[in-house]
C-alpha atoms as a PDB file:
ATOM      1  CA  UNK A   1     -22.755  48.060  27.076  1.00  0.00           C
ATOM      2  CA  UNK A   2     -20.540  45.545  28.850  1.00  0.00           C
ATOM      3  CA  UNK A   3     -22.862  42.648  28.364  1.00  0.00           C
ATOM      4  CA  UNK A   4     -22.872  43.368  24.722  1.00  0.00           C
ATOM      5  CA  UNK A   5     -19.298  43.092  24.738  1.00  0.00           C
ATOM      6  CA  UNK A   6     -19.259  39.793  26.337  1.00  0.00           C
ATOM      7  CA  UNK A   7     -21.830  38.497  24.493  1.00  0.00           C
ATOM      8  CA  UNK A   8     -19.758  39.396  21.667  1.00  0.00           C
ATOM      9  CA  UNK A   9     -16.564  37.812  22.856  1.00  0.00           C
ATOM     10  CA  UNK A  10     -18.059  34.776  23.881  1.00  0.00           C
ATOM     11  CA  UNK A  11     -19.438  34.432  19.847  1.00  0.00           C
ATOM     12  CA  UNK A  12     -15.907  34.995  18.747  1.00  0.00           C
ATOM     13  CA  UNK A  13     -14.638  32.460  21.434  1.00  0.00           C
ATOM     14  CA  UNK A  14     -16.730  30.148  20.282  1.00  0.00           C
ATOM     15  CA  UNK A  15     -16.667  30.801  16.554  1.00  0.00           C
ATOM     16  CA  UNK A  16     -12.864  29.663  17.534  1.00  0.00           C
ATOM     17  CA  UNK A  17     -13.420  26.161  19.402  1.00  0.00           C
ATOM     18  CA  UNK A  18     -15.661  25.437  16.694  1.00  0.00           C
ATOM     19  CA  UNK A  19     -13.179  25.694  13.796  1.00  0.00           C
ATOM     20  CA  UNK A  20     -10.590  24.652  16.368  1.00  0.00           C
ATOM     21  CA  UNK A  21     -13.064  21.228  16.150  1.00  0.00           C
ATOM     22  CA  UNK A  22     -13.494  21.157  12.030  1.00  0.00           C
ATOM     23  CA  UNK A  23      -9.529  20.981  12.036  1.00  0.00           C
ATOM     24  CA  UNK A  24      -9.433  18.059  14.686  1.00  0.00           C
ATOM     25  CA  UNK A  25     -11.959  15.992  13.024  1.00  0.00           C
ATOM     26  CA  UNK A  26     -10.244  16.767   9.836  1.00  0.00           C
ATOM     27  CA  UNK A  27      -7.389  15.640  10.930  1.00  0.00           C
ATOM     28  CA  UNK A  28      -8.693  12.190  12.442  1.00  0.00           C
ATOM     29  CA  UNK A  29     -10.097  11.627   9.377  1.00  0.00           C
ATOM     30  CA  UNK A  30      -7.340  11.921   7.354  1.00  0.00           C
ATOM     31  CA  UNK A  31      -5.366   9.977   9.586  1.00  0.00           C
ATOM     32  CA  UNK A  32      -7.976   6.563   9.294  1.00  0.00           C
ATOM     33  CA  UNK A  33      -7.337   6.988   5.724  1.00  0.00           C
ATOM     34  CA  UNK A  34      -3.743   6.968   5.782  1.00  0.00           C
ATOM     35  CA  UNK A  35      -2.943   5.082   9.442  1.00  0.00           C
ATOM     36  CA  UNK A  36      -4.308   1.374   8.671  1.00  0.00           C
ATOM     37  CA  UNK A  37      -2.009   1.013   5.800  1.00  0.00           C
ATOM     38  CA  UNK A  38       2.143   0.315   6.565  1.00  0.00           C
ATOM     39  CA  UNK A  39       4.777  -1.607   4.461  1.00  0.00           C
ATOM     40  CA  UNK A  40       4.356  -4.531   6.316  1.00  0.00           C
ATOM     41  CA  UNK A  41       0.850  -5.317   7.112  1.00  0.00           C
ATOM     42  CA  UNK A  42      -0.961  -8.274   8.535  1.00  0.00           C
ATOM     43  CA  UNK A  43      -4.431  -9.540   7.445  1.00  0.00           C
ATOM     44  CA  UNK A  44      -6.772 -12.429   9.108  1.00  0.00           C
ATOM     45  CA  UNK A  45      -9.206 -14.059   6.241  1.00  0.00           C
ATOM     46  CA  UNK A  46     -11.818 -16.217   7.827  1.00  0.00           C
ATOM     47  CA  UNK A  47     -12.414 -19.758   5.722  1.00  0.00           C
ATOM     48  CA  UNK A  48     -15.050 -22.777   6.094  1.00  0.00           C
ATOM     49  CA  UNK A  49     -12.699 -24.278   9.042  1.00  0.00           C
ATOM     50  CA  UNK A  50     -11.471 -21.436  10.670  1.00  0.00           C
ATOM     51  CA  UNK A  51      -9.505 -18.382  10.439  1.00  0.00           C
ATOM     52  CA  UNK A  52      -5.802 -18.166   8.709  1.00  0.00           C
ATOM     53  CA  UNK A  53      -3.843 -15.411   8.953  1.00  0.00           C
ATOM     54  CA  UNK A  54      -1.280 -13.961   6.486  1.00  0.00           C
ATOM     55  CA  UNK A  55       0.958 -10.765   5.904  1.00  0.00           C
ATOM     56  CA  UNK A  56       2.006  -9.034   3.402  1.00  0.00           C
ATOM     57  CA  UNK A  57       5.222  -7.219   3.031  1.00  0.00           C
ATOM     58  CA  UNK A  58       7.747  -5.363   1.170  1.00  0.00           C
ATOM     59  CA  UNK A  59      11.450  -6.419   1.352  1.00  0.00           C
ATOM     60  CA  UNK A  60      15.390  -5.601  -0.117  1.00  0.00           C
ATOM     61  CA  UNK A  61      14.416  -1.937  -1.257  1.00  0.00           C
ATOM     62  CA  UNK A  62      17.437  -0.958  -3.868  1.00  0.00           C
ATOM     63  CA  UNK A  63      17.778   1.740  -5.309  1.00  0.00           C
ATOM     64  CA  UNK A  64      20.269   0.634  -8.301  1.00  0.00           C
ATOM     65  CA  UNK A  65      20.448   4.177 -10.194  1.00  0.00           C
ATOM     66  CA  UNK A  66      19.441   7.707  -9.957  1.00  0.00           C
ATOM     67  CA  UNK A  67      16.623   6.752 -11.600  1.00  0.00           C
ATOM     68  CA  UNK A  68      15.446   3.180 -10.703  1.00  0.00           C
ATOM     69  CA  UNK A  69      14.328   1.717  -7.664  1.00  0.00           C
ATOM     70  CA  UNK A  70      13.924  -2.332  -7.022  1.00  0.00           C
ATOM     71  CA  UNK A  71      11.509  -4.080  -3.950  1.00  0.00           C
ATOM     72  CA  UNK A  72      10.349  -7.313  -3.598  1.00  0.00           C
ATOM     73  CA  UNK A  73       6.437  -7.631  -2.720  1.00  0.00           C
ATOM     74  CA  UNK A  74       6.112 -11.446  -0.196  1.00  0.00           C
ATOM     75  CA  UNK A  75       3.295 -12.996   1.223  1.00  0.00           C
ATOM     76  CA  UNK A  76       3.612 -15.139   4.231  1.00  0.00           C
ATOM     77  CA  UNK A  77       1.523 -17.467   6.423  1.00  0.00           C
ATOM     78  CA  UNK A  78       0.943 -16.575  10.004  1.00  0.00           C
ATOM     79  CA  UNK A  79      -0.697 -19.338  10.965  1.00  0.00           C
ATOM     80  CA  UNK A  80       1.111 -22.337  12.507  1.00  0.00           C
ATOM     81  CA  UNK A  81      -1.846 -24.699  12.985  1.00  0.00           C
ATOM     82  CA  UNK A  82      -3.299 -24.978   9.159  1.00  0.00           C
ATOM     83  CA  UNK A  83      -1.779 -24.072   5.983  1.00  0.00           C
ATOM     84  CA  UNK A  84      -2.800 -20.960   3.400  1.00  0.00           C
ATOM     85  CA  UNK A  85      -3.236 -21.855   0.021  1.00  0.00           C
ATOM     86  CA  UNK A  86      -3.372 -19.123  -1.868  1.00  0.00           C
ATOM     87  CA  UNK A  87      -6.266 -18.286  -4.749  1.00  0.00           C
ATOM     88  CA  UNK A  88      -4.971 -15.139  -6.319  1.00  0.00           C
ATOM     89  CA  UNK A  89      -3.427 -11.936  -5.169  1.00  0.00           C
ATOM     90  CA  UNK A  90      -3.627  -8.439  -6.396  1.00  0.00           C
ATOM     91  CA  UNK A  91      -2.295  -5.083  -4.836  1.00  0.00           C
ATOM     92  CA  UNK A  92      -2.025  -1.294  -4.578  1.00  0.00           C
ATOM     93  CA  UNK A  93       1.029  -0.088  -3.498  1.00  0.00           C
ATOM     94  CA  UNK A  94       1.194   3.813  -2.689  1.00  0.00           C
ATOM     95  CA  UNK A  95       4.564   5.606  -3.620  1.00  0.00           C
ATOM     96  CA  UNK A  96       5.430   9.328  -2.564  1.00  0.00           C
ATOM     97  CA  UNK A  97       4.959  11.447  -5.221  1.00  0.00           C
ATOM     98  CA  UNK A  98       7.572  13.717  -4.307  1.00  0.00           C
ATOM     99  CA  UNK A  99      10.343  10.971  -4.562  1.00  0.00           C
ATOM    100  CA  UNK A 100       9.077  10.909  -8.275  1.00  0.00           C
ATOM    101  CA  UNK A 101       9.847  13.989  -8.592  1.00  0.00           C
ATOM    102  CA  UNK A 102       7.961  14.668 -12.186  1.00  0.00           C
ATOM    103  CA  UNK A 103       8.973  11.910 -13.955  1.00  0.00           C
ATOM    104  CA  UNK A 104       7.639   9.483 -16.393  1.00  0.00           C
ATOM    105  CA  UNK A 105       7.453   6.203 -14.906  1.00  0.00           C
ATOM    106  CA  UNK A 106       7.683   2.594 -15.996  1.00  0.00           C
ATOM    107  CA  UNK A 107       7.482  -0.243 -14.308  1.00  0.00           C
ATOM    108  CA  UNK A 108       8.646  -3.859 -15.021  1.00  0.00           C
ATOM    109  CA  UNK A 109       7.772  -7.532 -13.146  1.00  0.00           C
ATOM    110  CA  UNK A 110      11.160  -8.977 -13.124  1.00  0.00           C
ATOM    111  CA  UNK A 111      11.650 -12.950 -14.105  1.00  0.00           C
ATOM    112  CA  UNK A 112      12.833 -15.497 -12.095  1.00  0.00           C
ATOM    113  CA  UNK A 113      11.972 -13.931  -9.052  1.00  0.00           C
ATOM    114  CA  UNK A 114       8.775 -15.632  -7.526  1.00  0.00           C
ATOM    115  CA  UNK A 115       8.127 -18.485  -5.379  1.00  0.00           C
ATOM    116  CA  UNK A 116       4.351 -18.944  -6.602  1.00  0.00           C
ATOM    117  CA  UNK A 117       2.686 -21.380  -8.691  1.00  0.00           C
ATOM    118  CA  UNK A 118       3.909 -20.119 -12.194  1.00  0.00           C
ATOM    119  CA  UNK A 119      -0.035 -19.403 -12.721  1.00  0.00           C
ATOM    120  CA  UNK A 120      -0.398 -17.440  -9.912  1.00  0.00           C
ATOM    121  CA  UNK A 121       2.982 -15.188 -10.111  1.00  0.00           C
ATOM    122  CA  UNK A 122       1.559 -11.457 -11.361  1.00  0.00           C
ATOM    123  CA  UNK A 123       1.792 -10.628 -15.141  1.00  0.00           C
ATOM    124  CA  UNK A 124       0.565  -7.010 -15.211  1.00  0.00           C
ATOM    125  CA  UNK A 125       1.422  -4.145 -13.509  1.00  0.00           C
ATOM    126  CA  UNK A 126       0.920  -0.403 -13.933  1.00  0.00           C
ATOM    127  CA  UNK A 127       1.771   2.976 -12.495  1.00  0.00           C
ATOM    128  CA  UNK A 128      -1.482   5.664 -11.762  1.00  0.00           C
ATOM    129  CA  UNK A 129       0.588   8.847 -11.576  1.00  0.00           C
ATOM    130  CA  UNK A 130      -1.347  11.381  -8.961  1.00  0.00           C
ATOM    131  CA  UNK A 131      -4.304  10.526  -7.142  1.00  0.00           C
ATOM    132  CA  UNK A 132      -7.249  12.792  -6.564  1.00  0.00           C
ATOM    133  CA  UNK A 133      -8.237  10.805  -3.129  1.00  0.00           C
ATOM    134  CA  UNK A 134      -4.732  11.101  -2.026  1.00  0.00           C
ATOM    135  CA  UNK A 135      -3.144  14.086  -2.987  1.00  0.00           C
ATOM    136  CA  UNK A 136       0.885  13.548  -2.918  1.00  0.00           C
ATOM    137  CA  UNK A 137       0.443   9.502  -3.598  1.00  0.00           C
ATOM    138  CA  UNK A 138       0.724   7.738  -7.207  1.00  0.00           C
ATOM    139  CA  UNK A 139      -0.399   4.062  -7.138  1.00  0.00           C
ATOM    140  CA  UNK A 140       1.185   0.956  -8.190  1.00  0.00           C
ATOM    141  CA  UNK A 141      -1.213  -1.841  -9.330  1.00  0.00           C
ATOM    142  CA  UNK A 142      -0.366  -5.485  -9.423  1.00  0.00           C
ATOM    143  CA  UNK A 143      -3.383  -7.668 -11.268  1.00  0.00           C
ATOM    144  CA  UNK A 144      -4.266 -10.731 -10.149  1.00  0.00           C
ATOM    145  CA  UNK A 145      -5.234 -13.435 -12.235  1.00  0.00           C
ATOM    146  CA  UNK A 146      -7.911 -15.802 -12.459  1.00  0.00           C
ATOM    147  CA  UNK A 147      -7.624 -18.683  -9.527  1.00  0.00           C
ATOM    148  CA  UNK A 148      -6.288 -21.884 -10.247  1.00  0.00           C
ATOM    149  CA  UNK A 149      -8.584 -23.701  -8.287  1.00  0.00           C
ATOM    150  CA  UNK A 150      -8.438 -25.039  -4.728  1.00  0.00           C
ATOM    151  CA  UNK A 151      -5.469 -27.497  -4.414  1.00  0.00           C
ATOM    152  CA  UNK A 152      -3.798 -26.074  -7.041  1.00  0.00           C
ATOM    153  CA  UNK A 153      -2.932 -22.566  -5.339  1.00  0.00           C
ATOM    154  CA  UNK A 154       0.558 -22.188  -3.732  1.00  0.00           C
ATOM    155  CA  UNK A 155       0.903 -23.106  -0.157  1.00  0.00           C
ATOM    156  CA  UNK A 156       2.230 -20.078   1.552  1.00  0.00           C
ATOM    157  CA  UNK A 157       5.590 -20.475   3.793  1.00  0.00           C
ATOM    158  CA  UNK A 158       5.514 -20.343   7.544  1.00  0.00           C
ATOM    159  CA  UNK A 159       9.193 -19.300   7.275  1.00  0.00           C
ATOM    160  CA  UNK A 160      11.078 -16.123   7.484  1.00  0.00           C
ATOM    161  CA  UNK A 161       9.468 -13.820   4.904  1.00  0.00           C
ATOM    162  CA  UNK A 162       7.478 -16.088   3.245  1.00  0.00           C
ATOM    163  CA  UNK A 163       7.100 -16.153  -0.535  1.00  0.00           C
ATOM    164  CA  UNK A 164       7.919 -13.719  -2.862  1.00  0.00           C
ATOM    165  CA  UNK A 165       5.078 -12.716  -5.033  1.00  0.00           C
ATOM    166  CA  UNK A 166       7.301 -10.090  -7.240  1.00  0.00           C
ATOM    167  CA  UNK A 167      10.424  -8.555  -7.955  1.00  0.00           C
ATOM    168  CA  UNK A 168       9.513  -4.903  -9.269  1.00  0.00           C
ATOM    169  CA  UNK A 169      11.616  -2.823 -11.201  1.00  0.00           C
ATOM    170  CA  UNK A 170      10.129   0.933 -11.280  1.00  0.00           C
ATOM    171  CA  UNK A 171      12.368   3.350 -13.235  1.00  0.00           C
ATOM    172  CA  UNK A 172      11.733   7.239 -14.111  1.00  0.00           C
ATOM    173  CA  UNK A 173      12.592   9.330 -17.302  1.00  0.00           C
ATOM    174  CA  UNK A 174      14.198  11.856 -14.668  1.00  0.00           C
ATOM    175  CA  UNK A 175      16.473  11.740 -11.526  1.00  0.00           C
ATOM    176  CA  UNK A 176      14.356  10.455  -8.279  1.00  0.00           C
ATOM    177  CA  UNK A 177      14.650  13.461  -5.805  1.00  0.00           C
ATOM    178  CA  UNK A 178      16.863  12.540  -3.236  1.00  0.00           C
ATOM    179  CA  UNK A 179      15.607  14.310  -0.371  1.00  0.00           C
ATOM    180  CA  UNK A 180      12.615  12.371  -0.646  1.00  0.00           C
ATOM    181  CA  UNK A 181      11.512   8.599   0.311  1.00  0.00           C
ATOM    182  CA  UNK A 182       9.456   6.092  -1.782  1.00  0.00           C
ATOM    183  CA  UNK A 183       7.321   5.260   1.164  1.00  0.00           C
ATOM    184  CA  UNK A 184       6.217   2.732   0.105  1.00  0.00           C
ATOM    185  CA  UNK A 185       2.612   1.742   1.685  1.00  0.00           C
ATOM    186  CA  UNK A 186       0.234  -0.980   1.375  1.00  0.00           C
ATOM    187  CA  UNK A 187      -3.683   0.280   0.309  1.00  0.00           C
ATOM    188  CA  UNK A 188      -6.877  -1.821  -0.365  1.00  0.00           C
ATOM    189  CA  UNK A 189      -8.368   0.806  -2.066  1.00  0.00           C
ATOM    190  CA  UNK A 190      -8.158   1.415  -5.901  1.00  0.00           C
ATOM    191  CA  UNK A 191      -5.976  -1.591  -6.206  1.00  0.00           C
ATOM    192  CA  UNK A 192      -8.489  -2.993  -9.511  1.00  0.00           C
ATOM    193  CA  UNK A 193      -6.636  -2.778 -13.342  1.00  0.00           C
END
């Protein structure tokens, strides 16, 4: 009778590590989803003569209403020993859904805001409201545009920030909650219009 008992224990024991395991793993995995991307995030492209690094960043965050938010989207070049001339850029910017809180959303590129080639500055952006890969994100997308051609692209700056890509107006048909965050964060994945 007692060895029954034991056996049984020890099942239930382990029945326990093992879903004790399935909720680690879990866990890891959502975290290499979410953990690579930040709002400031740097990148190393390999070309014909080298490698060239560059990062990517968001900057002067403003909320200038209840319902509107401002952020500039820059690009600069991390590499002191060659320059980075840009091709095109495009990119998906995640956005708590929480700070939306249930609004309609539009967003605008504002003019007269960025330091690339007139060709290469973005034209198109739009706003994916809830995600089914990441529940509690929406996406901002930014399309790129074709490539002017090598020698043609921008030349990114060394300095400070770098150059700005964008100024983004995104503005809601309701009140942003305010005990949430944008949190704003960079992401690779479903960035395509």
């Amino acid at each position: 009778m007692n060895s029954t008992f034991y056996q049984s224990y020890k099942i239930q024991a382990m029945k326990k590590q093992v879903n004790y395991q399935k909720k680690v793993i879990l866990l890891f995995a959502i975290l290499a989803l979410v953990f690579p991307t930040s709002a400031q995030r740097m990148f190393s492209a390999k070309d014909a003569v080298g490698e060239s690094a560059f990062e990517i960043s968001i900057h002067n965050i403003v909320q200038k209403t209840d319902r509107s938010v401002e952020f500039d989207l820059y690009l600069r070049d991390m590499d002191a020993s060659q320059d980075f001339e840009l091709a095109t850029i495009q990119a998906g910017i995640l956005i708590n859904s929480s700070f939306i809180n249930g609004g309609s959303v539009s967003l605008r590129l504002i003019q007269g805001y960025s330091t690339l080639n007139p060709l290469q500055a973005p034209e198109k952006i739009e706003f994916v409201n809830e995600l089914d890969c990441l529940p509690g994100f929406s996406l901002i997308r930014i399309a790129s545009r074709s490539a002017v051609g090598q020698g043609n692209g921008t030349i990114l700056s060394k300095k400070r920030s770098g150059d700005c890509v964008a100024r983004i107006n995104l503005s809601s048909s309701v009140p942003f909650a305010v005990k949430y965050k944008p949190d704003l964060i960079f992401t690779s994945n479903a960035a395509t219009l």
